[in-house]
PDB file of N, CA and C in Angstrom:
ATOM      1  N   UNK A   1      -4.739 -40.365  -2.480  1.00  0.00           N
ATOM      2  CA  UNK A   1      -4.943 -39.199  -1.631  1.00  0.00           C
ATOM      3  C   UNK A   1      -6.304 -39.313  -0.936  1.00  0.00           C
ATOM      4  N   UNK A   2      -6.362 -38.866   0.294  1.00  0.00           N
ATOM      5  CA  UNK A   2      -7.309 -38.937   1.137  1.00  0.00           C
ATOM      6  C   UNK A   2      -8.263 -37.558   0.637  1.00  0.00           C
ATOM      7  N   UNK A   3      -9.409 -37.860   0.973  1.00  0.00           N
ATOM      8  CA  UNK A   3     -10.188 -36.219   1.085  1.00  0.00           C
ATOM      9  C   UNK A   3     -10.201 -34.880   2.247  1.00  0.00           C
ATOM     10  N   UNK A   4      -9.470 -35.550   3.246  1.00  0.00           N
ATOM     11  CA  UNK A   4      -8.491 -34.835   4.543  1.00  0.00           C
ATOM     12  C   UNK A   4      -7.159 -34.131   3.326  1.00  0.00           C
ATOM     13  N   UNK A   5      -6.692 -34.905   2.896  1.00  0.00           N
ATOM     14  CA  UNK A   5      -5.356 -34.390   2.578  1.00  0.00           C
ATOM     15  C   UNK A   5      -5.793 -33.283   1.297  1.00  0.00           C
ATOM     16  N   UNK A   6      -6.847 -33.643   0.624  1.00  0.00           N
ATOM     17  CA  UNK A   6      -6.999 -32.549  -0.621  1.00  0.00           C
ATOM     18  C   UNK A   6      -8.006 -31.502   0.165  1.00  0.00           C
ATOM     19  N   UNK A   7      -9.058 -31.561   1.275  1.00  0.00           N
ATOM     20  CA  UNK A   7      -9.203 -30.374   1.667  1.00  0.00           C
ATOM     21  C   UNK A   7      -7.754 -29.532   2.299  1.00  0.00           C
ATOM     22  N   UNK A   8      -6.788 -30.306   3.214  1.00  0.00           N
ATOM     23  CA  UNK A   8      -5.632 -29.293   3.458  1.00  0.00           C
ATOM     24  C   UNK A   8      -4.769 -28.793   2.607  1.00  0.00           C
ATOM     25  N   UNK A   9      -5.023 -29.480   1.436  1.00  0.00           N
ATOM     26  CA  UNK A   9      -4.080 -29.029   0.324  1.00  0.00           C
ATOM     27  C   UNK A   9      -4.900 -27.537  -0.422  1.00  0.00           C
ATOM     28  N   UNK A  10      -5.987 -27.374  -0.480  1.00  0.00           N
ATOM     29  CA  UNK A  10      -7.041 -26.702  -0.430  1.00  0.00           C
ATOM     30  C   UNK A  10      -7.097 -25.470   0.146  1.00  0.00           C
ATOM     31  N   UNK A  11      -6.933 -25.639   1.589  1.00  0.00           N
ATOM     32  CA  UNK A  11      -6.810 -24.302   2.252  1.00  0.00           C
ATOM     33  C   UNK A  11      -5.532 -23.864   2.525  1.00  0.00           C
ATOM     34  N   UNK A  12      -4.303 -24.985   2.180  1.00  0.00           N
ATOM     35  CA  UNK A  12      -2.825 -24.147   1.905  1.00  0.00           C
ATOM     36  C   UNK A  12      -3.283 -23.845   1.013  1.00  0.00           C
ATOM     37  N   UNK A  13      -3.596 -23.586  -0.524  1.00  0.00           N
ATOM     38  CA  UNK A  13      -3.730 -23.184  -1.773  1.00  0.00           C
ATOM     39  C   UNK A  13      -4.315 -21.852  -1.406  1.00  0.00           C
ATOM     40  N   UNK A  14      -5.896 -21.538  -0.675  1.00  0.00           N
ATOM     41  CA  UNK A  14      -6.262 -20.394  -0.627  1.00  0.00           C
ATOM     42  C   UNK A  14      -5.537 -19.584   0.115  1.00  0.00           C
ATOM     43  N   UNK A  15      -4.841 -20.218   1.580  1.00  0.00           N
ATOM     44  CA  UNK A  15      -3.684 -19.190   2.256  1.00  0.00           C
ATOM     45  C   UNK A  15      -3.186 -18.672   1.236  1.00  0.00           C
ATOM     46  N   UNK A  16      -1.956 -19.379   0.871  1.00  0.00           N
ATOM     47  CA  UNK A  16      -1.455 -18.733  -0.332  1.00  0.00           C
ATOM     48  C   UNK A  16      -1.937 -17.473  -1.053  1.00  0.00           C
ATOM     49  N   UNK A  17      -3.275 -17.931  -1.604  1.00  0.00           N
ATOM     50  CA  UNK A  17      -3.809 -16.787  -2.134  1.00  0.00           C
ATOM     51  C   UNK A  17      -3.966 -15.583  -1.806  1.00  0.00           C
ATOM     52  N   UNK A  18      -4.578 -16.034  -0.109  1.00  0.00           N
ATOM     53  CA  UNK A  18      -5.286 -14.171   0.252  1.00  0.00           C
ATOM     54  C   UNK A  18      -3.985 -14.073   0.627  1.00  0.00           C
ATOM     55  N   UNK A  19      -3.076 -14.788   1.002  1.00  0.00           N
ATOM     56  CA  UNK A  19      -1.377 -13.838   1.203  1.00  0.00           C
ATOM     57  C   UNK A  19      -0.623 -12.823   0.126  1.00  0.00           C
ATOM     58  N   UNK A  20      -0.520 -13.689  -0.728  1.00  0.00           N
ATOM     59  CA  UNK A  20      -0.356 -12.865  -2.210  1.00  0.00           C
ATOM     60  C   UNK A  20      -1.501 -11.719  -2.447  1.00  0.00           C
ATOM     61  N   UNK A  21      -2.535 -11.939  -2.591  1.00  0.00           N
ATOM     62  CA  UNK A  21      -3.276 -11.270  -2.557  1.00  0.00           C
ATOM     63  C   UNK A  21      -3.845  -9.707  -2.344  1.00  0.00           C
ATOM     64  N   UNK A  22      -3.397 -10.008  -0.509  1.00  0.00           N
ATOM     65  CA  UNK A  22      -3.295  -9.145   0.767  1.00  0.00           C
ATOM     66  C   UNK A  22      -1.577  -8.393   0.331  1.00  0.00           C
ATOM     67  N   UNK A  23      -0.612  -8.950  -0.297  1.00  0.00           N
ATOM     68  CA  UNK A  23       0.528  -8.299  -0.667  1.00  0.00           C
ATOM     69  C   UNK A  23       0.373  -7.345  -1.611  1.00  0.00           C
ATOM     70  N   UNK A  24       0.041  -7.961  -2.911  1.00  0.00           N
ATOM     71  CA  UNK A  24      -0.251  -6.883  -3.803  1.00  0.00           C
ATOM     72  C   UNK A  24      -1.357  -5.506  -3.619  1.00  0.00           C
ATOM     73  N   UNK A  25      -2.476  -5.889  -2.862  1.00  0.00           N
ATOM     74  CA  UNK A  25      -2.969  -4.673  -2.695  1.00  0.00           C
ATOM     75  C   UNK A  25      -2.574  -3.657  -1.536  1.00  0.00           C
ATOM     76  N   UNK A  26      -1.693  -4.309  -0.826  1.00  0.00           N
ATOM     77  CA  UNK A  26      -0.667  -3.174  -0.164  1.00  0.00           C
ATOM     78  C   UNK A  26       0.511  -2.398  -0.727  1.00  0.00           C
ATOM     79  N   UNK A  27       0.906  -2.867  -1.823  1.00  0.00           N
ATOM     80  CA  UNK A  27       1.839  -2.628  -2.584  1.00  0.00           C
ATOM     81  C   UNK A  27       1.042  -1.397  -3.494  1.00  0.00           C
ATOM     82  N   UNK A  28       0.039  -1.458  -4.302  1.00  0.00           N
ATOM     83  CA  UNK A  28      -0.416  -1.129  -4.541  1.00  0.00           C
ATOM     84  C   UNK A  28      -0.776   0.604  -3.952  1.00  0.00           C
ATOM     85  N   UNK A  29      -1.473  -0.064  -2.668  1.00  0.00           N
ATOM     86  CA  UNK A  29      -1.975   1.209  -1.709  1.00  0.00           C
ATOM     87  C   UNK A  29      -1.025   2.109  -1.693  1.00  0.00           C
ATOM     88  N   UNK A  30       0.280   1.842  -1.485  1.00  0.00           N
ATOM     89  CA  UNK A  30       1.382   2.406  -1.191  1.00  0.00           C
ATOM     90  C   UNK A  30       1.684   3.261  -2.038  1.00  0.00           C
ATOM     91  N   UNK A  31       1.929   2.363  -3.659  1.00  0.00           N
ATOM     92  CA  UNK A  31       1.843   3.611  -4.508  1.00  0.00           C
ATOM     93  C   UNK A  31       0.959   4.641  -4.912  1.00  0.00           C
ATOM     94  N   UNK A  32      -0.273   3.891  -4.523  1.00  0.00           N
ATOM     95  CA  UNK A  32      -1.390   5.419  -5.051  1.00  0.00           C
ATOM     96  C   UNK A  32      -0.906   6.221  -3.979  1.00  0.00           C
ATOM     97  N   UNK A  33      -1.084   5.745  -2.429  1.00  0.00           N
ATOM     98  CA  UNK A  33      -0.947   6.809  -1.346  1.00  0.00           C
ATOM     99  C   UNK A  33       0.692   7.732  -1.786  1.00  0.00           C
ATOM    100  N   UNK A  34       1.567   7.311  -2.378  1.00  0.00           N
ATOM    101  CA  UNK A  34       2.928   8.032  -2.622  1.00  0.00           C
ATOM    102  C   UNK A  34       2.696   9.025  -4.121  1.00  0.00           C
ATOM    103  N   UNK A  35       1.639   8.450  -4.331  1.00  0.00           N
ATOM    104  CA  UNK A  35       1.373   9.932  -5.610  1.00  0.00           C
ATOM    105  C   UNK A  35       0.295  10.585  -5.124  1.00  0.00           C
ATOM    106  N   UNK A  36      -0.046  10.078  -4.125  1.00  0.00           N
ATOM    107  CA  UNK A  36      -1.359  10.984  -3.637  1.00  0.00           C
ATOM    108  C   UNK A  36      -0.117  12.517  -2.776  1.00  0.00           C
ATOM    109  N   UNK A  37       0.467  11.664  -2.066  1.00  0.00           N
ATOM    110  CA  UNK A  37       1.362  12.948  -1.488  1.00  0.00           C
ATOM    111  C   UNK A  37       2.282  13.729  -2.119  1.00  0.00           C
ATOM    112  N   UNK A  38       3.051  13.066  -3.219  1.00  0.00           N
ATOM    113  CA  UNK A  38       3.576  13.644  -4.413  1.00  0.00           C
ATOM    114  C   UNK A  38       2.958  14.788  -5.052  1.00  0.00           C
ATOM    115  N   UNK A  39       1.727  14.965  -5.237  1.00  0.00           N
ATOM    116  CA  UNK A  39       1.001  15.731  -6.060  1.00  0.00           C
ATOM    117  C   UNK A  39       0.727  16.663  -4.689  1.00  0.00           C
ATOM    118  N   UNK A  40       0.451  16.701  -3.675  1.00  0.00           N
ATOM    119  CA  UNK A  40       0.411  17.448  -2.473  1.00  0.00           C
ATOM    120  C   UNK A  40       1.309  18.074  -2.089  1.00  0.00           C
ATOM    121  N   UNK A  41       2.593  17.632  -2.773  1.00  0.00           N
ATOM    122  CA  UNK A  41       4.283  17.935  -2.583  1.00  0.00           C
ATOM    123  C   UNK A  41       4.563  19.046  -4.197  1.00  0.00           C
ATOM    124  N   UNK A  42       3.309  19.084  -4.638  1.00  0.00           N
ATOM    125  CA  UNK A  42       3.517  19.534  -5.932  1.00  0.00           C
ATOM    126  C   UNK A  42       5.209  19.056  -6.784  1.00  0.00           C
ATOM    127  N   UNK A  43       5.410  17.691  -6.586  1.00  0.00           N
ATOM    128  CA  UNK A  43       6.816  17.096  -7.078  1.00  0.00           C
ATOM    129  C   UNK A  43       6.008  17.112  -8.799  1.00  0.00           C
ATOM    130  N   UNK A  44       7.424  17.014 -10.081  1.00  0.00           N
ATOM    131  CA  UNK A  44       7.022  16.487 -11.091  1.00  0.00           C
ATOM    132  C   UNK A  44       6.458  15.276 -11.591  1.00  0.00           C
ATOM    133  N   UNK A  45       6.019  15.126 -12.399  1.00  0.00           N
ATOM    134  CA  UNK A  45       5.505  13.435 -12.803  1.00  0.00           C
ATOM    135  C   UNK A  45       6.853  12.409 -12.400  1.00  0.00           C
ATOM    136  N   UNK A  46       8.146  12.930 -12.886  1.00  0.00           N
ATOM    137  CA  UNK A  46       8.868  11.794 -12.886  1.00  0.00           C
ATOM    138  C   UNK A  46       9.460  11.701 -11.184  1.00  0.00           C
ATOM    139  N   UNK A  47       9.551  12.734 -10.238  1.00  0.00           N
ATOM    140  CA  UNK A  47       9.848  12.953  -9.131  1.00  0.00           C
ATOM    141  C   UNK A  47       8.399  11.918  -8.472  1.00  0.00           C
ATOM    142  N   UNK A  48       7.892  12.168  -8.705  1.00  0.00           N
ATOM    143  CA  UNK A  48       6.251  11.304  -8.557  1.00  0.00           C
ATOM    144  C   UNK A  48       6.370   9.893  -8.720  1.00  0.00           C
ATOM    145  N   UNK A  49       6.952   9.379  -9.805  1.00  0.00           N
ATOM    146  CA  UNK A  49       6.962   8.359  -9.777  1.00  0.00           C
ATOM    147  C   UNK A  49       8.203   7.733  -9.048  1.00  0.00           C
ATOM    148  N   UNK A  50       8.741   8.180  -8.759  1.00  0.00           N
ATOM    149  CA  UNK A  50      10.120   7.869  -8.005  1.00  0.00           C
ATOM    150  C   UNK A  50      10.056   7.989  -6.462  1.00  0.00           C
ATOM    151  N   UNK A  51       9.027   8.953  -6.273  1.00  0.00           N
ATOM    152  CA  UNK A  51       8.621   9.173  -4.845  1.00  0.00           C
ATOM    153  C   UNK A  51       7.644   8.084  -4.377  1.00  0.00           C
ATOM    154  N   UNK A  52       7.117   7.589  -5.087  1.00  0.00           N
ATOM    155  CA  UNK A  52       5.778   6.372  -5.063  1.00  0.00           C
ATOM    156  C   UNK A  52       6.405   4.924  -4.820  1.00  0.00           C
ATOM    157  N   UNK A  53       8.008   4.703  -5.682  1.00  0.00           N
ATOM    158  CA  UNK A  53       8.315   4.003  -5.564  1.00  0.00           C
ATOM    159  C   UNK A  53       9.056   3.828  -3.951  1.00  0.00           C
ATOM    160  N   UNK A  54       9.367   4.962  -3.600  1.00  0.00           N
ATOM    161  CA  UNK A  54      10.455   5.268  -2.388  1.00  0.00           C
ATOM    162  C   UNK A  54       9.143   4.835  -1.146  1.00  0.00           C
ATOM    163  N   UNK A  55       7.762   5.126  -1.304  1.00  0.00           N
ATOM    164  CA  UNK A  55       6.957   4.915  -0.560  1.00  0.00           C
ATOM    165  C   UNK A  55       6.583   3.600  -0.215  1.00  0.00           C
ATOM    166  N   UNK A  56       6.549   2.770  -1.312  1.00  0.00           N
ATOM    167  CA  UNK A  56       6.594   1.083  -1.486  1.00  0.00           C
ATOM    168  C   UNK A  56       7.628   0.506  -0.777  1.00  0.00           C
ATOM    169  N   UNK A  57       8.716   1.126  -1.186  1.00  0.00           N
ATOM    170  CA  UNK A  57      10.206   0.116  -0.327  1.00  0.00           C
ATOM    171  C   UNK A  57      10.054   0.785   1.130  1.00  0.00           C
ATOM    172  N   UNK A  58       9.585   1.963   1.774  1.00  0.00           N
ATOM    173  CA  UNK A  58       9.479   2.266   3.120  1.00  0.00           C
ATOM    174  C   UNK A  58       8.706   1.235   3.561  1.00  0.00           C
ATOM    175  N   UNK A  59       7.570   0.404   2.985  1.00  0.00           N
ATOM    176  CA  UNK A  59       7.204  -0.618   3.745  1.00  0.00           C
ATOM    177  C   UNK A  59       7.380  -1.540   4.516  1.00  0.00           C
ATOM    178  N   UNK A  60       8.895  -1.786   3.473  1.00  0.00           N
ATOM    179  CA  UNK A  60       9.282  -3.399   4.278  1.00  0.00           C
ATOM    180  C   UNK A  60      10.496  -3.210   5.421  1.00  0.00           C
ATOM    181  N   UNK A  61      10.351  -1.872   5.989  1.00  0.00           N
ATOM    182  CA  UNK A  61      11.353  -1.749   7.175  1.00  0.00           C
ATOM    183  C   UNK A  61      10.876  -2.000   8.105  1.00  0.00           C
ATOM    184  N   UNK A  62       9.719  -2.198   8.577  1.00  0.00           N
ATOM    185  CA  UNK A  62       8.974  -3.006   9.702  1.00  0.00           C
ATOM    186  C   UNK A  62       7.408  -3.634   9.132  1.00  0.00           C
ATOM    187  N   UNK A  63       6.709  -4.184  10.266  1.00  0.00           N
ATOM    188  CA  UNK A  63       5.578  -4.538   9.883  1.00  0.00           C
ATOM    189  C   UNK A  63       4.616  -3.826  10.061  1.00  0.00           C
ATOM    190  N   UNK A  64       3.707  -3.653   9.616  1.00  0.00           N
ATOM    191  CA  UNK A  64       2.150  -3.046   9.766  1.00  0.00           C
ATOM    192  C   UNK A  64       2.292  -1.547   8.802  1.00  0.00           C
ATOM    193  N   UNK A  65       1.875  -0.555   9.140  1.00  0.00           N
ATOM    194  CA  UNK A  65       1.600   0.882   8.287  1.00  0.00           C
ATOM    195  C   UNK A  65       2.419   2.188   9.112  1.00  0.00           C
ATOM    196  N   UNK A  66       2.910   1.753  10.437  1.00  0.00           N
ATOM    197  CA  UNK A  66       3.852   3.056  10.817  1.00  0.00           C
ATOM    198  C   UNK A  66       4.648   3.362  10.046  1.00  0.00           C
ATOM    199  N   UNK A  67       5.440   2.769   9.309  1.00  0.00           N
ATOM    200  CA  UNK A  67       6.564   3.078   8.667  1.00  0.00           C
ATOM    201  C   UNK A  67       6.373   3.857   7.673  1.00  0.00           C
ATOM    202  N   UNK A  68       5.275   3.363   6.981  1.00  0.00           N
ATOM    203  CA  UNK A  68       4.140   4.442   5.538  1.00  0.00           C
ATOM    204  C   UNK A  68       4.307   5.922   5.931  1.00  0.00           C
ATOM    205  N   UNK A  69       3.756   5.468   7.065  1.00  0.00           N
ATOM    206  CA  UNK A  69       2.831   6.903   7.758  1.00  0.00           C
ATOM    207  C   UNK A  69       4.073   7.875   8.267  1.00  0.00           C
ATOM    208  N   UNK A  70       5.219   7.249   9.021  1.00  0.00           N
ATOM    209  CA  UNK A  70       5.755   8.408   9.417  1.00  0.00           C
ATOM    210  C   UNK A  70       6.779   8.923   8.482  1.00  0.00           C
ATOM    211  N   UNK A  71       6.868   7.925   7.553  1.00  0.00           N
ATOM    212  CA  UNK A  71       7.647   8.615   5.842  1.00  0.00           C
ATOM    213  C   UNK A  71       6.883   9.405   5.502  1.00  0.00           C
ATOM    214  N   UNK A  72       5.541   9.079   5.876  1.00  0.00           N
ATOM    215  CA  UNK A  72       4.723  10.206   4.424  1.00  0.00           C
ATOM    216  C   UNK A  72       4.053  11.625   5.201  1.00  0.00           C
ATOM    217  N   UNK A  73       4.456  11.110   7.094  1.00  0.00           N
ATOM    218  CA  UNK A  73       4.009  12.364   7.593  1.00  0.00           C
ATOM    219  C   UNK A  73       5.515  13.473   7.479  1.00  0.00           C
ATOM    220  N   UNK A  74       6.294  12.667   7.592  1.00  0.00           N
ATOM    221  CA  UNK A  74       7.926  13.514   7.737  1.00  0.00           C
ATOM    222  C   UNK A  74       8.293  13.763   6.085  1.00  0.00           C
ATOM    223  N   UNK A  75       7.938  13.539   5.367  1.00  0.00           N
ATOM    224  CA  UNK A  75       8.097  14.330   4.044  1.00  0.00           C
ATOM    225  C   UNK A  75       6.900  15.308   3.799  1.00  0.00           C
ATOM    226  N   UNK A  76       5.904  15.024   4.364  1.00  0.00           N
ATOM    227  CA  UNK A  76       4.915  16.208   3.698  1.00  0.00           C
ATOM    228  C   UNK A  76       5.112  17.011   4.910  1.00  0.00           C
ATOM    229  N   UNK A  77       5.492  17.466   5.846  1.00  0.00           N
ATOM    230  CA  UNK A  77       5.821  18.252   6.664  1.00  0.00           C
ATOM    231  C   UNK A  77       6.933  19.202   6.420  1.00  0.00           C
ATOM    232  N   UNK A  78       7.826  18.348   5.827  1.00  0.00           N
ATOM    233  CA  UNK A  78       9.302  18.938   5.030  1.00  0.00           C
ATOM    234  C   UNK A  78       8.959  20.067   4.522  1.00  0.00           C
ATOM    235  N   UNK A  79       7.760  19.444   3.646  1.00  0.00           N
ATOM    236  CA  UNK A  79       7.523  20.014   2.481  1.00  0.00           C
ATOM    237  C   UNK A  79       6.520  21.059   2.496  1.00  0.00           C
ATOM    238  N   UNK A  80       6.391  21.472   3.616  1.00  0.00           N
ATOM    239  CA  UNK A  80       5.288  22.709   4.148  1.00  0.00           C
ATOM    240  C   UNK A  80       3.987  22.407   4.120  1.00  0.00           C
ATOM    241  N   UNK A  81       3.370  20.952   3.920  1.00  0.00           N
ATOM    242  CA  UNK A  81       1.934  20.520   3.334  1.00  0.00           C
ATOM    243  C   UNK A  81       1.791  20.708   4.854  1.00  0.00           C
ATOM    244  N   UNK A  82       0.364  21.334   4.803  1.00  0.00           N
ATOM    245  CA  UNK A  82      -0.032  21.200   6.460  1.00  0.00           C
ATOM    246  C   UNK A  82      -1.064  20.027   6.524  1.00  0.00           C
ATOM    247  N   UNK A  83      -0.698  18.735   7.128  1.00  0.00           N
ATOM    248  CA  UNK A  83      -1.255  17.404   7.297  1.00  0.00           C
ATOM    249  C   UNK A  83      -0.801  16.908   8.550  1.00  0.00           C
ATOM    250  N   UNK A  84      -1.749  15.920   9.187  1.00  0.00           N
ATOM    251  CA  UNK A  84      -1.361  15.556  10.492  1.00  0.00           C
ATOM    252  C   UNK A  84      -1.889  13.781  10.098  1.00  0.00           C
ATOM    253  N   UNK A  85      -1.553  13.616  11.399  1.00  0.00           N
ATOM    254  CA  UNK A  85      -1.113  11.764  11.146  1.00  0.00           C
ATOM    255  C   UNK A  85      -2.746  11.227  10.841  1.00  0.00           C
ATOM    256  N   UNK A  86      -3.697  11.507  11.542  1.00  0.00           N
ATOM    257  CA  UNK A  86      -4.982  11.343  10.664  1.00  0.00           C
ATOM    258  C   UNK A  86      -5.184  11.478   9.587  1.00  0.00           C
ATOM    259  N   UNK A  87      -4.948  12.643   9.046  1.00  0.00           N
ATOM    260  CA  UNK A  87      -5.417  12.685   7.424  1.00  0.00           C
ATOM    261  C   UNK A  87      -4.537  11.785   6.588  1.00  0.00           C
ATOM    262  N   UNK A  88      -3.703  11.215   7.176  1.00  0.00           N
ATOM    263  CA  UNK A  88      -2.725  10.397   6.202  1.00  0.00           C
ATOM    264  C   UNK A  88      -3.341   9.228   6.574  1.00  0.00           C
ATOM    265  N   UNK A  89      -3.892   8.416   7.546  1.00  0.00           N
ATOM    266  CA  UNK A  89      -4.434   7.473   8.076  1.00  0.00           C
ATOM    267  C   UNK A  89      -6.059   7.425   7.037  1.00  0.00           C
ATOM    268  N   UNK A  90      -6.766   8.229   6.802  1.00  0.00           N
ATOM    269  CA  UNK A  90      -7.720   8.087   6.018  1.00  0.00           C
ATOM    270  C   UNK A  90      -7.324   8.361   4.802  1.00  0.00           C
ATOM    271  N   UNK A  91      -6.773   8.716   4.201  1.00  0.00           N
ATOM    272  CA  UNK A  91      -6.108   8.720   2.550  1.00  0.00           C
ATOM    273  C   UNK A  91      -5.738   7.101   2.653  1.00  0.00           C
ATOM    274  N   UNK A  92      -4.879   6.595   3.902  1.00  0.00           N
ATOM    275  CA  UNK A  92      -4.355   4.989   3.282  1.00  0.00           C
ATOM    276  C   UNK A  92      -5.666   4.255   3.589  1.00  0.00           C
ATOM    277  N   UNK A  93      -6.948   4.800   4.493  1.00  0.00           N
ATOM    278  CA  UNK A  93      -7.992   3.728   3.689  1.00  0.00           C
ATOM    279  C   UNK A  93      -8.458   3.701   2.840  1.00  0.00           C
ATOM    280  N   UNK A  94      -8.650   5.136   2.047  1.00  0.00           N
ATOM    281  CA  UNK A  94      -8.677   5.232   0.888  1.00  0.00           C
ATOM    282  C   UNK A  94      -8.145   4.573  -0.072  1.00  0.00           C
ATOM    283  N   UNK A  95      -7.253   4.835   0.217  1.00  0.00           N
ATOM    284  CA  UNK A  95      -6.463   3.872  -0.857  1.00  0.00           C
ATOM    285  C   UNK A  95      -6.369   2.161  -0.988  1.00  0.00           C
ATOM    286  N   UNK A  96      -6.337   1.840   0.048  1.00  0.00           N
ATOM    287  CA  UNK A  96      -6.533   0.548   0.497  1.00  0.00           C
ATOM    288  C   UNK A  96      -7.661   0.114  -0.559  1.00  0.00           C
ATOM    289  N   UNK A  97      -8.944   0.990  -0.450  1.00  0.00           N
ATOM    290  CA  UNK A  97     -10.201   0.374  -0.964  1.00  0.00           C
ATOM    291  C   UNK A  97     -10.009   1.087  -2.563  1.00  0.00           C
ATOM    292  N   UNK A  98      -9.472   1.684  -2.943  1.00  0.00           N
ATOM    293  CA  UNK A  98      -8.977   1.760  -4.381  1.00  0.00           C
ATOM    294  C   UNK A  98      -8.371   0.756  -5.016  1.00  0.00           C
ATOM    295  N   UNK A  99      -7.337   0.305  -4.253  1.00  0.00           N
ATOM    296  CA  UNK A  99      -6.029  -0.611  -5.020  1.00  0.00           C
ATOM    297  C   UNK A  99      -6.746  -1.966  -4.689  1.00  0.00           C
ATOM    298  N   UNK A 100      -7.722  -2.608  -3.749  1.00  0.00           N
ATOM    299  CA  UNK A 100      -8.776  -3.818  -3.959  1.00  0.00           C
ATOM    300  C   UNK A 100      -9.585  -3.484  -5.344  1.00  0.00           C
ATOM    301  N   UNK A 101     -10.423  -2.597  -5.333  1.00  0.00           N
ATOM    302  CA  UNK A 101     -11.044  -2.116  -6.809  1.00  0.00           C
ATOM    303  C   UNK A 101     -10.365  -2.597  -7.663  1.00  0.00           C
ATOM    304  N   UNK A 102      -8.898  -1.777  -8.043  1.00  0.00           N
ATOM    305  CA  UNK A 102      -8.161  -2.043  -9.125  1.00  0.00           C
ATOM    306  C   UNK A 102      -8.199  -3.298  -9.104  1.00  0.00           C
ATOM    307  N   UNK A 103      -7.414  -4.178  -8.630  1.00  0.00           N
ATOM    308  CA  UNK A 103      -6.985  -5.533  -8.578  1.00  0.00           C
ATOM    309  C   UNK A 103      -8.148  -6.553  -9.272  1.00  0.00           C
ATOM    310  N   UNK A 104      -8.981  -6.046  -8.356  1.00  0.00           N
ATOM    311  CA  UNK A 104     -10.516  -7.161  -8.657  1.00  0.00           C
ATOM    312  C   UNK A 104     -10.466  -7.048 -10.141  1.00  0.00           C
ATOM    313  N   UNK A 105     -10.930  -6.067 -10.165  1.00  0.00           N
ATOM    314  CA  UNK A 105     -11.005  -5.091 -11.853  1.00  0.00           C
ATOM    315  C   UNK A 105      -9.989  -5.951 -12.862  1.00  0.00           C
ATOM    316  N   UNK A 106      -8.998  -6.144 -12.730  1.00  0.00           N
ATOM    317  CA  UNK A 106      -7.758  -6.477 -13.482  1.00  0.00           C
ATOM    318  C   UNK A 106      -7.926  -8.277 -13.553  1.00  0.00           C
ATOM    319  N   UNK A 107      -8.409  -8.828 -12.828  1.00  0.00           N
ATOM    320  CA  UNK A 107      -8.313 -10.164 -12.624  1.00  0.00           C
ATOM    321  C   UNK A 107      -9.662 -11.092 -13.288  1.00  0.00           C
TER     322      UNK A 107
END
């Protein structure tokens, strides 16, 4: 093996990483942000956790955070919470920089 071929083997390895990485702490975000609105929804613990999960799988119907956002603006609206698409936009940076915390923390 060349030292060309083990640095590219190298930075496929770290891709990899911050990909996985960058996955789990969106996954993550998702669920704190889905019990963050849960508890705003005054739902039960187990409605909570079921709602957190429902917030995670809204992810993968498109790419980026609209899909989060207009699940979690069109249920807390349902639900009489008075919130607008900003305050849900700073709760998911919130969260964002929570579920990095956690992770680091855990590893």
């Amino acid at each position: 093996m060349t030292t060309f071929d083990d640095r590219e083997r190298g930075f496929e390895t770290k891709f990899a990483r911050d990909q996985d990485m960058a996955f789990r702490i969106t996954a993550r975000r998702n669920r704190l942000i889905g019990t963050w609105a849960a508890e705003l929804m005054g739902l039960t613990p187990a409605e909570t956790d079921a709602y957190a999960k429902a917030v995670v799988q809204a992810d993968f119907e498109e790419a980026g955070d609209e899909d989060v956002i207009r699940k979690l603006l069109g249920d807390l609206v349902s639900a009489n919470v008075d919130i607008d698409e900003a305050r849900i936009r700073v709760a998911l940076d919130q969260r964002t920089v929570e579920a990095r915390r956690q992770l680091m923390e855990s590893q």
